[in-house]
PDB file of N, CA and C in Angstrom:
ATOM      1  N   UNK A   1     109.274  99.919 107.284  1.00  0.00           N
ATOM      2  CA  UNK A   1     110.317  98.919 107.138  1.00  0.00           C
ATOM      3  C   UNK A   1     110.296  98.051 108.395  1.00  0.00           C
ATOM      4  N   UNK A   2     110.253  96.975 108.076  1.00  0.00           N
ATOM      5  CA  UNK A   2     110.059  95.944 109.444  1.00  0.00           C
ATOM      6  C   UNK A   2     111.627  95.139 109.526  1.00  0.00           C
ATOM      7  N   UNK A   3     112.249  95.333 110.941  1.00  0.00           N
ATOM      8  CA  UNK A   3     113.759  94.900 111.064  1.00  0.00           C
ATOM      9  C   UNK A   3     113.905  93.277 111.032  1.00  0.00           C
ATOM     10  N   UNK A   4     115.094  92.814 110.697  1.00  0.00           N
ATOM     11  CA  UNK A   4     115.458  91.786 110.579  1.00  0.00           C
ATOM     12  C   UNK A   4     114.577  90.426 111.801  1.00  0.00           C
ATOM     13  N   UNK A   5     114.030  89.685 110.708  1.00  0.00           N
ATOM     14  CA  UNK A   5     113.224  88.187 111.066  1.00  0.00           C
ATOM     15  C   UNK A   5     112.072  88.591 111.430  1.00  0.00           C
ATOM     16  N   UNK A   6     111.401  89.576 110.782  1.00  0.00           N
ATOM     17  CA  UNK A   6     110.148  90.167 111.239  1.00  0.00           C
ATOM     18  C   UNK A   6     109.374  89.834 109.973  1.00  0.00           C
ATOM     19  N   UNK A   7     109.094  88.419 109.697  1.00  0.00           N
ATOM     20  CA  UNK A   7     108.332  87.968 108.274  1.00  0.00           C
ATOM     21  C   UNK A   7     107.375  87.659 108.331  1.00  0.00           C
ATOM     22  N   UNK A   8     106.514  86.696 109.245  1.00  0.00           N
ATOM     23  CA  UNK A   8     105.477  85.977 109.798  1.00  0.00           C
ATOM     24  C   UNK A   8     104.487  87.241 109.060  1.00  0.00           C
ATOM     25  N   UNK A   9     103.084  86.116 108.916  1.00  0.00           N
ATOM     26  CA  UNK A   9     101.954  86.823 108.920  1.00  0.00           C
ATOM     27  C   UNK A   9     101.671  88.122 109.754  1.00  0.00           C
ATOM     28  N   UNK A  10     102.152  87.175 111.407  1.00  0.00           N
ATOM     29  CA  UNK A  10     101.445  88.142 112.076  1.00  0.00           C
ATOM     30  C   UNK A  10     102.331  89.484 112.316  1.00  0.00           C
ATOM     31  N   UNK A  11     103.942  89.629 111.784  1.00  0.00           N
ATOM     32  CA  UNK A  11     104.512  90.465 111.949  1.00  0.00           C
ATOM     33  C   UNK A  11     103.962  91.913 110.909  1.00  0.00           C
ATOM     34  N   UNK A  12     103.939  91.559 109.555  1.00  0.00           N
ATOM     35  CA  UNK A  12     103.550  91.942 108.274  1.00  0.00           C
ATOM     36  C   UNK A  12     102.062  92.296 108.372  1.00  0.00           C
ATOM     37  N   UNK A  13     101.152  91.540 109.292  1.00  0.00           N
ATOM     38  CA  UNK A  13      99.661  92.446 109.793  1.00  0.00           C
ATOM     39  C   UNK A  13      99.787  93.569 110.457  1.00  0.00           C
ATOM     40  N   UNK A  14     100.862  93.352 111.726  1.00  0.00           N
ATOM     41  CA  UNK A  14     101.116  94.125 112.387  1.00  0.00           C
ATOM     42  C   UNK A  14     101.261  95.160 111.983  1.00  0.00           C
ATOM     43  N   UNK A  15     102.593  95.467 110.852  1.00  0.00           N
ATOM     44  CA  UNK A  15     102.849  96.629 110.449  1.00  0.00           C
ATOM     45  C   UNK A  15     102.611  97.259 108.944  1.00  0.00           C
ATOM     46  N   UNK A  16     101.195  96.607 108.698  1.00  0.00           N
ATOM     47  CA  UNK A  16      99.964  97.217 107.776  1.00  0.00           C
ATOM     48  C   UNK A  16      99.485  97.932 108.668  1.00  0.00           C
ATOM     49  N   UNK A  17      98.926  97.442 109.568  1.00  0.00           N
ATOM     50  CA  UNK A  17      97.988  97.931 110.389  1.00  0.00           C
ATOM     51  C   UNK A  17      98.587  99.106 110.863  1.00  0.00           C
ATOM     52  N   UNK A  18      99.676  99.523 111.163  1.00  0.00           N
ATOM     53  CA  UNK A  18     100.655 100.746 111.479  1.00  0.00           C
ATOM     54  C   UNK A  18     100.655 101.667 110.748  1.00  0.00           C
ATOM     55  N   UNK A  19     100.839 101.225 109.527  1.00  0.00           N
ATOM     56  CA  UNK A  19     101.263 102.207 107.965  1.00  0.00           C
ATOM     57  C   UNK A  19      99.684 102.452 107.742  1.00  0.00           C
ATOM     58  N   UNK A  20      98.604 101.805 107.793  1.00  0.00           N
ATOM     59  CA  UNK A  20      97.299 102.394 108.108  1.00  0.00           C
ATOM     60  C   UNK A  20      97.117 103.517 108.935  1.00  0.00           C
ATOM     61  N   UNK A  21      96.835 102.991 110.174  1.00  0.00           N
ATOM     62  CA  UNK A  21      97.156 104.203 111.410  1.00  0.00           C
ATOM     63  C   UNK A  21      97.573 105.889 110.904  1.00  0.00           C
ATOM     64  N   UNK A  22      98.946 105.289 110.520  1.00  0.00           N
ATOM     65  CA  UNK A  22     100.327 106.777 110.169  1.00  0.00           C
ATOM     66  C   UNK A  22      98.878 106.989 109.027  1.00  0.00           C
ATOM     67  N   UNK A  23      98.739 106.500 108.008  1.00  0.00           N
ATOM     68  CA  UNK A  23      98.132 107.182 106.389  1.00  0.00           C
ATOM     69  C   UNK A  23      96.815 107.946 107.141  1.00  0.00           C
ATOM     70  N   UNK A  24      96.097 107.404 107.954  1.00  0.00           N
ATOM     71  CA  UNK A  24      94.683 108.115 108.465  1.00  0.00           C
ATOM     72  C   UNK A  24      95.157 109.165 109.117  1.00  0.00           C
ATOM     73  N   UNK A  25      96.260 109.305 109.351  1.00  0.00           N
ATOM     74  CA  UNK A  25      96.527 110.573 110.035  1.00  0.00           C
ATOM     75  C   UNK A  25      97.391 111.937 109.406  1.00  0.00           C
ATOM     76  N   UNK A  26      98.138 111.332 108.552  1.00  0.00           N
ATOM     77  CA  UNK A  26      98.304 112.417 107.463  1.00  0.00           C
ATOM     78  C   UNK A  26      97.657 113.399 106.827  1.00  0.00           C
ATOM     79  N   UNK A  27      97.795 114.826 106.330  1.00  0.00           N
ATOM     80  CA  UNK A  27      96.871 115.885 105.879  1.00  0.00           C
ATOM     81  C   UNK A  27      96.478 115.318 104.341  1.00  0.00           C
ATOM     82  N   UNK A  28      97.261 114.841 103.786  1.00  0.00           N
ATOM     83  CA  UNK A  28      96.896 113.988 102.263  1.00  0.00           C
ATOM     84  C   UNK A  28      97.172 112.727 102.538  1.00  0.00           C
ATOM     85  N   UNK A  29      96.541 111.520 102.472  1.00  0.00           N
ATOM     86  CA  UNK A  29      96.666 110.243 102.524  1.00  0.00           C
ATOM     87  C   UNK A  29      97.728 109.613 101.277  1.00  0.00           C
ATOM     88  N   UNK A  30      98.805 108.957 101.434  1.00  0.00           N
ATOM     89  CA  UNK A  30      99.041 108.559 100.629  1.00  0.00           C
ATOM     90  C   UNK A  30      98.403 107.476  99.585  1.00  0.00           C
ATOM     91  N   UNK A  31      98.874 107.508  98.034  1.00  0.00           N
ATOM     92  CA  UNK A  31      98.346 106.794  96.821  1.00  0.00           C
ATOM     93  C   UNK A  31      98.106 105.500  97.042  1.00  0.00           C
ATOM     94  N   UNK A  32      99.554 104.622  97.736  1.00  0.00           N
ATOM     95  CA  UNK A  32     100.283 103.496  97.986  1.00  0.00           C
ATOM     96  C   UNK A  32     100.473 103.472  99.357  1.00  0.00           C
ATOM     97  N   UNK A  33     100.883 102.241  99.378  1.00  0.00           N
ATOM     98  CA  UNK A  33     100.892 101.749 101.205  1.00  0.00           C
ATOM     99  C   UNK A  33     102.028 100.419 100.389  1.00  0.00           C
ATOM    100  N   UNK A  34     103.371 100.644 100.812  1.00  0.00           N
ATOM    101  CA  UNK A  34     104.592 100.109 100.834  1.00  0.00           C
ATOM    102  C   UNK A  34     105.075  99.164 102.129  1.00  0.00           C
ATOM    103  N   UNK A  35     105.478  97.974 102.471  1.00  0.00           N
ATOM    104  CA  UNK A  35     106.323  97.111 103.859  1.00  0.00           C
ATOM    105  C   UNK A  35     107.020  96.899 103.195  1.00  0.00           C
ATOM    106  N   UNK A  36     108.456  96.908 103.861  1.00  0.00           N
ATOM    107  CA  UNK A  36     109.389  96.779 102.830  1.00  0.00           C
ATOM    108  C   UNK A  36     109.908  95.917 104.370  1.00  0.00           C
ATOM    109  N   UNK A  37     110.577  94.346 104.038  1.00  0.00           N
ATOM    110  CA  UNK A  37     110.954  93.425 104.784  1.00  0.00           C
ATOM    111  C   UNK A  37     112.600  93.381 103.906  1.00  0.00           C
ATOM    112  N   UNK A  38     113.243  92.829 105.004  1.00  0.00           N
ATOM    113  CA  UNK A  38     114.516  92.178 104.613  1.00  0.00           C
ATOM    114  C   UNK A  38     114.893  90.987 104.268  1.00  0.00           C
ATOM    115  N   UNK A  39     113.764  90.673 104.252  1.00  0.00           N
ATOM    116  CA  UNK A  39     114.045  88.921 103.792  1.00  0.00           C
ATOM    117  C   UNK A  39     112.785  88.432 103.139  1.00  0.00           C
ATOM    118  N   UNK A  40     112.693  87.300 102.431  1.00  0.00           N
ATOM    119  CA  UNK A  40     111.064  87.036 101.999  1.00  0.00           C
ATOM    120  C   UNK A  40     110.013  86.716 103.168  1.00  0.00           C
ATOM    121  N   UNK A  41     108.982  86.827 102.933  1.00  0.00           N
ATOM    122  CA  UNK A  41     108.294  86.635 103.899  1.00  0.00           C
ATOM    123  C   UNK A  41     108.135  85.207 104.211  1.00  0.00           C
ATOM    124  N   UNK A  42     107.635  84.812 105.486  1.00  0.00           N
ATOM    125  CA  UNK A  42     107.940  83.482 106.239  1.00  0.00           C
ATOM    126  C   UNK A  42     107.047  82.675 105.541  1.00  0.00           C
ATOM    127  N   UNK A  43     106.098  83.065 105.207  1.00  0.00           N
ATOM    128  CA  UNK A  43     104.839  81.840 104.505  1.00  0.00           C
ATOM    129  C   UNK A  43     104.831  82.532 103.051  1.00  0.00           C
ATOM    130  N   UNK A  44     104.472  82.149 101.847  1.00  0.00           N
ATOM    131  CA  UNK A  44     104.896  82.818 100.358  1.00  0.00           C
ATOM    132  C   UNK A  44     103.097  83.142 100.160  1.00  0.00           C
ATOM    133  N   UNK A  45     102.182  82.644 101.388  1.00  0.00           N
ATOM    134  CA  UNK A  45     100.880  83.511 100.425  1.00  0.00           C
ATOM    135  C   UNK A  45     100.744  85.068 101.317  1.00  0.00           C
ATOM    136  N   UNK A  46     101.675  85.314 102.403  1.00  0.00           N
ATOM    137  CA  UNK A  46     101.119  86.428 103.072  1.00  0.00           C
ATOM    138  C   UNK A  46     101.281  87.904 102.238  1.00  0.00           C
ATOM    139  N   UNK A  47     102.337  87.878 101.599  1.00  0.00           N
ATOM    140  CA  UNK A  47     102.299  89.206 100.485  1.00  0.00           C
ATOM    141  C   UNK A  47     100.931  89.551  99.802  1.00  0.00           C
ATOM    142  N   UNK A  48     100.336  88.404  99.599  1.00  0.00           N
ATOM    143  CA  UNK A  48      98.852  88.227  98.367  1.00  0.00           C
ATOM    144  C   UNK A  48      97.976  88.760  99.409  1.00  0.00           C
ATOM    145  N   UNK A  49      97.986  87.871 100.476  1.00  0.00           N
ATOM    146  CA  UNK A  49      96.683  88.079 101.783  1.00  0.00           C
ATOM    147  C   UNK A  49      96.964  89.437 102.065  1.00  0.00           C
ATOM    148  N   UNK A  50      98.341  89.894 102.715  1.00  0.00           N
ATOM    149  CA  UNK A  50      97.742  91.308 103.478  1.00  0.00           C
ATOM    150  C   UNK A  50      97.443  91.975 102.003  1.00  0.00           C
ATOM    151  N   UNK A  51      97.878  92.186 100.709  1.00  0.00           N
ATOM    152  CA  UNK A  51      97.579  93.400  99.705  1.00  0.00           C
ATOM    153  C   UNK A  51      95.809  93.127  99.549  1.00  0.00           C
ATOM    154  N   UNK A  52      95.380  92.051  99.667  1.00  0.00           N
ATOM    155  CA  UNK A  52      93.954  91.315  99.709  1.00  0.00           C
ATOM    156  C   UNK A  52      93.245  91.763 100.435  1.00  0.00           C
ATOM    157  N   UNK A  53      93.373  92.004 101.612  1.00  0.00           N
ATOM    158  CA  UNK A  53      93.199  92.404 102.903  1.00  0.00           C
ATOM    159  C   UNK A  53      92.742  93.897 103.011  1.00  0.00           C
ATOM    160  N   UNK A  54      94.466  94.953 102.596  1.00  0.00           N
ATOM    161  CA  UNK A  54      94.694  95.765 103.472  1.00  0.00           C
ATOM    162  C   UNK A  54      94.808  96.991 102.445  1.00  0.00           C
ATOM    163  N   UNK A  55      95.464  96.428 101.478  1.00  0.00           N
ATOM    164  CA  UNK A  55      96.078  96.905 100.358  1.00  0.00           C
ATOM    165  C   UNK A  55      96.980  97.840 100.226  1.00  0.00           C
ATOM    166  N   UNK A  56      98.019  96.598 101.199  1.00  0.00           N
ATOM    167  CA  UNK A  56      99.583  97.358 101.514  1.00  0.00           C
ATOM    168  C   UNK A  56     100.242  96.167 100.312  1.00  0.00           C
ATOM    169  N   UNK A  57     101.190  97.139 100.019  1.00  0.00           N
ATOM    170  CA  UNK A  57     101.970  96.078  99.031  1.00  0.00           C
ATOM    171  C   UNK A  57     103.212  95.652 100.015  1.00  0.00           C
ATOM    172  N   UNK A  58     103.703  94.698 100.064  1.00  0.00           N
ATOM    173  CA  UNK A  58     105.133  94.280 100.568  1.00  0.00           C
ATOM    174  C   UNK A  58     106.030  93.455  99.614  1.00  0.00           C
ATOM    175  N   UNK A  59     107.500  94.310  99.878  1.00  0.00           N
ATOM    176  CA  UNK A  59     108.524  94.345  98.825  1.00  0.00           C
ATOM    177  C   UNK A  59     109.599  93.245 100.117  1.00  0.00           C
ATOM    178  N   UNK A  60     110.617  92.486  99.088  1.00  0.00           N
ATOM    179  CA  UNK A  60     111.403  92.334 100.010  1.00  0.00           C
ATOM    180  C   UNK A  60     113.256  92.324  99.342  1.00  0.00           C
ATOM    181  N   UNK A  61     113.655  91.772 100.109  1.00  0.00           N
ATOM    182  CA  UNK A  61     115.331  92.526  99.276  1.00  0.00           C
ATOM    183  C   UNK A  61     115.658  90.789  98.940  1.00  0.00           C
ATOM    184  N   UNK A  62     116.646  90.850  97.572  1.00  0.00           N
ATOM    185  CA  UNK A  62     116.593  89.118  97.095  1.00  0.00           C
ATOM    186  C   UNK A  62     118.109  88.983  96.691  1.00  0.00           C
ATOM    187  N   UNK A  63     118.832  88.758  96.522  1.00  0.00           N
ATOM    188  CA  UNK A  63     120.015  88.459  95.924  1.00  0.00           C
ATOM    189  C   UNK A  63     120.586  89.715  94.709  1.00  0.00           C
ATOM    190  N   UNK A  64     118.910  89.424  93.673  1.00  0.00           N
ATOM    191  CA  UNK A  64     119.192  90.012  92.200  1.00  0.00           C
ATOM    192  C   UNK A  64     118.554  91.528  93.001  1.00  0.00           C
ATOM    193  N   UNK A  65     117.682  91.815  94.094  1.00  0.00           N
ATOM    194  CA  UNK A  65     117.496  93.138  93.549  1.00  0.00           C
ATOM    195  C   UNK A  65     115.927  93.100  94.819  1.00  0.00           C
ATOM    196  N   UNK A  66     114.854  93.194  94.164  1.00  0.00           N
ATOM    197  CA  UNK A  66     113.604  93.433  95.067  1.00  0.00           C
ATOM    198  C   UNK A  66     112.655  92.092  94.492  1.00  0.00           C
ATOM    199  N   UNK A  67     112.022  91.921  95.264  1.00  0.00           N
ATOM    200  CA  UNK A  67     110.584  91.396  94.732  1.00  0.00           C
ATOM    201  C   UNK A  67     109.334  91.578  95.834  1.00  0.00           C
ATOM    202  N   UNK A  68     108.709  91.363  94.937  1.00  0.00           N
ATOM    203  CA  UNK A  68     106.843  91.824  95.553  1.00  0.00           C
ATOM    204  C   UNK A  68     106.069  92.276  94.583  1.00  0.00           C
ATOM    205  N   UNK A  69     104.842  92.658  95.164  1.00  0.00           N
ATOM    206  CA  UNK A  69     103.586  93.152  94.191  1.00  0.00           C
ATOM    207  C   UNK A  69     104.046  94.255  93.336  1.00  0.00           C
ATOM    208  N   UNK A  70     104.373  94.542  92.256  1.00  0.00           N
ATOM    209  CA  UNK A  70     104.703  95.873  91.766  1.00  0.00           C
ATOM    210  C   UNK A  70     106.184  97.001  92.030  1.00  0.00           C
ATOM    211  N   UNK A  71     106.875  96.172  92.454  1.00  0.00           N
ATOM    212  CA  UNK A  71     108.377  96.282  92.567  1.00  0.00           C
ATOM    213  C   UNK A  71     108.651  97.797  91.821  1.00  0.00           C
ATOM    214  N   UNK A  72     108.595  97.526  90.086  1.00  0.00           N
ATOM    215  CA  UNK A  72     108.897  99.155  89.883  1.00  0.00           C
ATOM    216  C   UNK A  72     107.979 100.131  90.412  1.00  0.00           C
ATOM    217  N   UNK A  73     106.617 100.012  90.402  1.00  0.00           N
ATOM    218  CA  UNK A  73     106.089 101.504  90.805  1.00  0.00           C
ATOM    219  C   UNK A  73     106.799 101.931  92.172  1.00  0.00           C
ATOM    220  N   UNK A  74     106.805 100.667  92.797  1.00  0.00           N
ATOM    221  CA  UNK A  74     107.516 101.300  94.082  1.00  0.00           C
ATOM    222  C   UNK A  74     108.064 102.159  94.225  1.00  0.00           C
ATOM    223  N   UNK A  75     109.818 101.516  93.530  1.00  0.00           N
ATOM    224  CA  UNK A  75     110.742 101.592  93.737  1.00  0.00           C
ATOM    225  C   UNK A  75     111.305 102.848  91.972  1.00  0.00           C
ATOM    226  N   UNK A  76     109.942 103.411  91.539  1.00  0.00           N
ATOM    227  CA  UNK A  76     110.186 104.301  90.537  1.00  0.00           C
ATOM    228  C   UNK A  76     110.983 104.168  89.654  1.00  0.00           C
ATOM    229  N   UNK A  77     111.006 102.914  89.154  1.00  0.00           N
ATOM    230  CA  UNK A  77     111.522 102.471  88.114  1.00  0.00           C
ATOM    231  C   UNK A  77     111.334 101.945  86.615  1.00  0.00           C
ATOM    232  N   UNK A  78     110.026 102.230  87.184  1.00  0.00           N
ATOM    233  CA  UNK A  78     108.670 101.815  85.462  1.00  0.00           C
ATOM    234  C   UNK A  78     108.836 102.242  84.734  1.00  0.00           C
ATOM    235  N   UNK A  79     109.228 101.267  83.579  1.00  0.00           N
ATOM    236  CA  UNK A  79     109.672 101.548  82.204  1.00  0.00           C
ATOM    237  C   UNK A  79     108.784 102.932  81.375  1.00  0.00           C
ATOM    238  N   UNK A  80     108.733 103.753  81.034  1.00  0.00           N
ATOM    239  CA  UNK A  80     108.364 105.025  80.558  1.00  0.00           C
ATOM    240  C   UNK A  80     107.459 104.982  79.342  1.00  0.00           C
TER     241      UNK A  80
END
């Protein structure tokens, strides 16, 4: 989770590159790689680039609820 005004590209590289780090070091790697921001991100293609990239998904919080790459699997809500 990256704290408030932390949207920029280079913030959202930053903390792929982290949630990388943590996953290589875990005894089971996780499935998914989740950033979950508080606001949308500062430029609207960096969600596409880092999952392009890195293949972290980043979610962010909106008025109605979440948005990002795949919102329900995330957030375990996929219709059944």
């Amino acid at each position: 989770v990256l704290g408030a005004n932390r949207c920029t590209y280079a913030d959202l590289r930053s903390g792929a590159v982290r949630l990388l780090e943590i996953n290589h070091t875990l005894p089971t790697p996780a499935d998914r790689l989740h950033l979950i921001l508080c606001q949308p991100p500062a430029e609207d293609w960096t969600a596409d680039t880092l999952h392009g990239i890195f293949k972290v998904h980043v979610l962010w919080r909106t008025k109605e609820g979440w948005s990002g790459k795949d919102t329900e699997t995330a957030l375990g809500t996929e219709p059944a």
